[in-house]
Protein backbone atom coordinates (compact mmCIF):
# COMPACT_ATOMS: atom_id res chain seq x y z
CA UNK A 1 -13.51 -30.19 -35.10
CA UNK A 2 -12.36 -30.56 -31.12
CA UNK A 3 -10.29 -28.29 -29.10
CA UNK A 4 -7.10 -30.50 -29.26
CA UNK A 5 -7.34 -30.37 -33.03
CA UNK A 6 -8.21 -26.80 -33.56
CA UNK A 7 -5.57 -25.80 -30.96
CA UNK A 8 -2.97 -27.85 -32.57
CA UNK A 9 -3.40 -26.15 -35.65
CA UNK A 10 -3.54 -22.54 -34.61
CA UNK A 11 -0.28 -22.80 -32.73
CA UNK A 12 1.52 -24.35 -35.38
CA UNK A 13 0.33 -21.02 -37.39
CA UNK A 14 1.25 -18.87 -34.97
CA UNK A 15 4.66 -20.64 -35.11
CA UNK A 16 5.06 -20.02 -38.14
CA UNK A 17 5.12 -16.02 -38.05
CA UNK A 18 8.63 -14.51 -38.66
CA UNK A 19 10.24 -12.08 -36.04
CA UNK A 20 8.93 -9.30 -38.20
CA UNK A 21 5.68 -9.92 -38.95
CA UNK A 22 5.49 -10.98 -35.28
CA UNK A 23 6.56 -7.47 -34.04
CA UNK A 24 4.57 -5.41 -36.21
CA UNK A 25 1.35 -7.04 -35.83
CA UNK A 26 2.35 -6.90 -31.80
CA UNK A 27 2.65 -3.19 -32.23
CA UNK A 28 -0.24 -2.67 -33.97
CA UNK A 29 -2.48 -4.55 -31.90
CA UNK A 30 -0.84 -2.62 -28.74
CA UNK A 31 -1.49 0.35 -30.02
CA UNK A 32 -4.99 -0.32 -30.90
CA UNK A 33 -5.56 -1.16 -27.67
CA UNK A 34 -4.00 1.79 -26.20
CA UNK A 35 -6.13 4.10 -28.20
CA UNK A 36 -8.92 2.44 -26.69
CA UNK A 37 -11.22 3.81 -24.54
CA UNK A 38 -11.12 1.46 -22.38
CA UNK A 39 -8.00 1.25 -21.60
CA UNK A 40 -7.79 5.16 -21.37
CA UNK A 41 -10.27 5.12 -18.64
CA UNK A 42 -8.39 1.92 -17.16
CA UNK A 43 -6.40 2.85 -13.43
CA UNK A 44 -5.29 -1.03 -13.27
CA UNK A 45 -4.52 -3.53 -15.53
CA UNK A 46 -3.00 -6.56 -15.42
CA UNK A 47 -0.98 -7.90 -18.61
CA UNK A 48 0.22 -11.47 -19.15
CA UNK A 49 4.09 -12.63 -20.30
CA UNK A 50 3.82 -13.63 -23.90
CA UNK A 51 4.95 -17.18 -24.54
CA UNK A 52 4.84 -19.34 -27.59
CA UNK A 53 4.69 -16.17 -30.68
CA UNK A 54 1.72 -14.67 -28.23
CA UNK A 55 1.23 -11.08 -28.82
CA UNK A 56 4.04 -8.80 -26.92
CA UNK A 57 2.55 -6.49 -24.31
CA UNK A 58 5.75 -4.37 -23.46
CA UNK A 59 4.37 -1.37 -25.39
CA UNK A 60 1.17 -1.40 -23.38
CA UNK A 61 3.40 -2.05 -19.60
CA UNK A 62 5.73 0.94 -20.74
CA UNK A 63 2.93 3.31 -22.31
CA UNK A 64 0.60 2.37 -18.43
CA UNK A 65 3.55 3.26 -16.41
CA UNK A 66 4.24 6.67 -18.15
CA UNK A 67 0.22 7.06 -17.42
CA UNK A 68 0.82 6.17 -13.52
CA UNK A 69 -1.24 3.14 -13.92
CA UNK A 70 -0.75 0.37 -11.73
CA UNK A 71 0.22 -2.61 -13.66
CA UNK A 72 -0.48 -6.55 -13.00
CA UNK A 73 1.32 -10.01 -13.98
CA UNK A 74 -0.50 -13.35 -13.57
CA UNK A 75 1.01 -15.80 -10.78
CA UNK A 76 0.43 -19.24 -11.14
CA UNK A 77 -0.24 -21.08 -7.84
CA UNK A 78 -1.66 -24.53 -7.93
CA UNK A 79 -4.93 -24.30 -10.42
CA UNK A 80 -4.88 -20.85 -9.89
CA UNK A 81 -3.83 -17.32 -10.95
CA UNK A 82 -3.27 -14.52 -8.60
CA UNK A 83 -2.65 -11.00 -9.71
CA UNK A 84 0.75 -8.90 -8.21
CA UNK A 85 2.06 -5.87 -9.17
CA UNK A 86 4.56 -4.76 -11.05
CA UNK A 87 6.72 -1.62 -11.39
CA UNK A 88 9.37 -2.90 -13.70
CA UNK A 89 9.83 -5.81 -16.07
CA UNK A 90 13.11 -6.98 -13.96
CA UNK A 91 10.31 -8.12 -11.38
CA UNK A 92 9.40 -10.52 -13.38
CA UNK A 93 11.01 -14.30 -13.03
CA UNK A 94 10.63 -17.99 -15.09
CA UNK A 95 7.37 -19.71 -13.13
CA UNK A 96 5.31 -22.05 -14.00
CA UNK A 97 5.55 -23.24 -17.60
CA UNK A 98 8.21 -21.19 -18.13
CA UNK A 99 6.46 -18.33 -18.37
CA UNK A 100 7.73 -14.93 -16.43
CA UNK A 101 5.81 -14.39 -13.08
CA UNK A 102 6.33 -11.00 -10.93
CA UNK A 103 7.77 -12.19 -7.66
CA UNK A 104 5.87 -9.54 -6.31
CA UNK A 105 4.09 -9.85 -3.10
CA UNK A 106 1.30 -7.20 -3.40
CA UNK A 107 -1.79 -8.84 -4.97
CA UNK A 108 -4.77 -7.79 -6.45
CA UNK A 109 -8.06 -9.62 -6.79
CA UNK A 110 -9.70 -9.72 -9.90
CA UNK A 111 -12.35 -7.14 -8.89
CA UNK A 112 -9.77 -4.31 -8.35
CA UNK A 113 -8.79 -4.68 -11.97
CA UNK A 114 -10.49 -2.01 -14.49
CA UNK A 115 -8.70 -4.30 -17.63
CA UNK A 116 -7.81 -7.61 -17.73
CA UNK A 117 -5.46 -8.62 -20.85
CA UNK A 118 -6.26 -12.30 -21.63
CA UNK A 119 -3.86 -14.62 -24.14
CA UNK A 120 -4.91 -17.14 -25.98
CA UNK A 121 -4.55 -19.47 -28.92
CA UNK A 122 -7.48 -19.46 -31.16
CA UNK A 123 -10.47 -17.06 -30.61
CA UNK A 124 -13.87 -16.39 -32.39
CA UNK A 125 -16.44 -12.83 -32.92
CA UNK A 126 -18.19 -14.32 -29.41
CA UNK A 127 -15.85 -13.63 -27.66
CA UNK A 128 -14.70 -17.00 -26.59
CA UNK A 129 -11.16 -18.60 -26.52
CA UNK A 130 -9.71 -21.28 -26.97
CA UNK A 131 -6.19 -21.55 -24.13
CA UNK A 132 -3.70 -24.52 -23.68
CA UNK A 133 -6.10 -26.26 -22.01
CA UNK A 134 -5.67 -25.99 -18.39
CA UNK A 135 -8.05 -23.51 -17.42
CA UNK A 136 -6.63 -20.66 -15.55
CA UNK A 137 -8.25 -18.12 -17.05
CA UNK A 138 -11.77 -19.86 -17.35
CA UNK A 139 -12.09 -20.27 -13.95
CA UNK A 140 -11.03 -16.35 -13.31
CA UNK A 141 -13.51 -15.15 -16.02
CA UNK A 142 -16.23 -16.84 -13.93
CA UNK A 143 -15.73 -13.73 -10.78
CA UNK A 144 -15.05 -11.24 -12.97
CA UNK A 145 -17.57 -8.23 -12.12
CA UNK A 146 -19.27 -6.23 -14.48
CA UNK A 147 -16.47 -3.61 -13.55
CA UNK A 148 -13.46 -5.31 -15.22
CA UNK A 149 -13.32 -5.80 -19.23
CA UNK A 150 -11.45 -8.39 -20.34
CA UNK A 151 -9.42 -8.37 -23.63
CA UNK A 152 -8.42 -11.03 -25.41
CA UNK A 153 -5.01 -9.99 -27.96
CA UNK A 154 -4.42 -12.21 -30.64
CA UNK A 155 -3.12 -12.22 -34.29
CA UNK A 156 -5.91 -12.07 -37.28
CA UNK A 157 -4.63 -15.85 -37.90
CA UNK A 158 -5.90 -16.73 -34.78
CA UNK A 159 -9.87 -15.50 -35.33
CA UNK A 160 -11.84 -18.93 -36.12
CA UNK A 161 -15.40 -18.87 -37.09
CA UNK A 162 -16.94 -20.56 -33.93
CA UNK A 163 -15.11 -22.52 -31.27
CA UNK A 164 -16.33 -25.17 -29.35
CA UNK A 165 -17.41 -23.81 -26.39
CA UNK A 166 -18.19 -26.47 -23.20
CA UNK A 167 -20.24 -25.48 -19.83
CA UNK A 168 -17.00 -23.60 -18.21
CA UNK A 169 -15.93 -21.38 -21.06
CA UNK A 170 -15.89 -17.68 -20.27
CA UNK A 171 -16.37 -14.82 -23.06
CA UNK A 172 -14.49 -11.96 -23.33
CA UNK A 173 -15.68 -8.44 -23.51
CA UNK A 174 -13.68 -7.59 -26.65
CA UNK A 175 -11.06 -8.84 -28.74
CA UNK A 176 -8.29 -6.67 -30.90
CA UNK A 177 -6.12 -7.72 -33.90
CA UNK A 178 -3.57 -6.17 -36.05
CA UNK A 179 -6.50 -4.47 -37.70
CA UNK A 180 -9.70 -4.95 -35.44
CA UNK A 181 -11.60 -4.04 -32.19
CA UNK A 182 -13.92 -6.47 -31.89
CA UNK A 183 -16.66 -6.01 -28.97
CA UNK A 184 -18.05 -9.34 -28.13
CA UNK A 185 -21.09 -9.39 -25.80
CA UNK A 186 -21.00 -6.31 -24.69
């Protein structure tokens, strides 16, 4: 099965989760990954702005700021993503693809992040992902240093078997569900 075909159907799924379900699962996946290790050690972070039923991340921006960590939203300029800083949610704006961008000006390169949350639609136990298909995060993956874990946050619905994976594909260090932590290739 191809990516457009696979990643037509697991968005339709995740459509299909009621408010409820949608916000418990969120806050059990958040608080998964706040127990973590990981992000317990983590100084920075940067989160993404849930779009499409994606997994909320409020919980984990409110829980990092109580926990003076410095906090991150993705920036979409051209084919690429930069990193800025964000104190409060009210810094953050409709962007590109309608998706809330910090208007920020202090950026961070990828490097200077101890966590990276990552979105996505479908995912599988290697730690790969399957986006909407333009890249962004594929082509940040590629610099990330050993230093920065990445974390994909999706729904149990969206774990598939084995994705497709093509030449540019990144993996991600772990993954966490509603009920899992899932470490990839680490």
């Amino acid at each position: 099965m191809g990516k457009v075909i696979i990643r037509k159907q697991f968005l339709d799924c995740r459509k299909q989760l009621d408010s409820s379900a949608h916000s418990r699962a969120s806050q059990q996946i958040q608080q998964q990954l706040i127990a973590s290790e990981c992000f317990v050690r983590a100084k920075s972070l940067a989160l993404y702005s849930p779009i499409n039923n994606e997994v909320a991340t409020e919980q984990i921006f409110a829980v990092a700021k109580t926990l003076d960590k410095r906090v991150y939203y993705p920036r979409v300029t051209g084919d690429e993503l930069g990193f800025f800083e964000v104190c409060t949610l009210d810094e953050l704006v409709r962007g590109a693809f309608g998706v809330a961008e910090p208007v920020s000006a202090e950026q961070i390169s990828i490097a200077g992040l101890d966590l990276l949350m990552v979105p996505g639609v479908a995912f599988d136990l290697r730690g790969y992902r399957l986006g909407y298909g333009r890249g962004f995060y594929d082509r940040l993956l590629v610099d990330k240093p050993a230093g920065t874990i990445s974390v994909g946050l999706c729904f149990n619905l969206q774990l598939h078997d084995s994705l497709p994976i093509e030449t540019h594909d990144q993996a991600l260090d772990y993954i966490v569900t509603e009920t899992k932590f899932i470490p990839c290739h680490i």
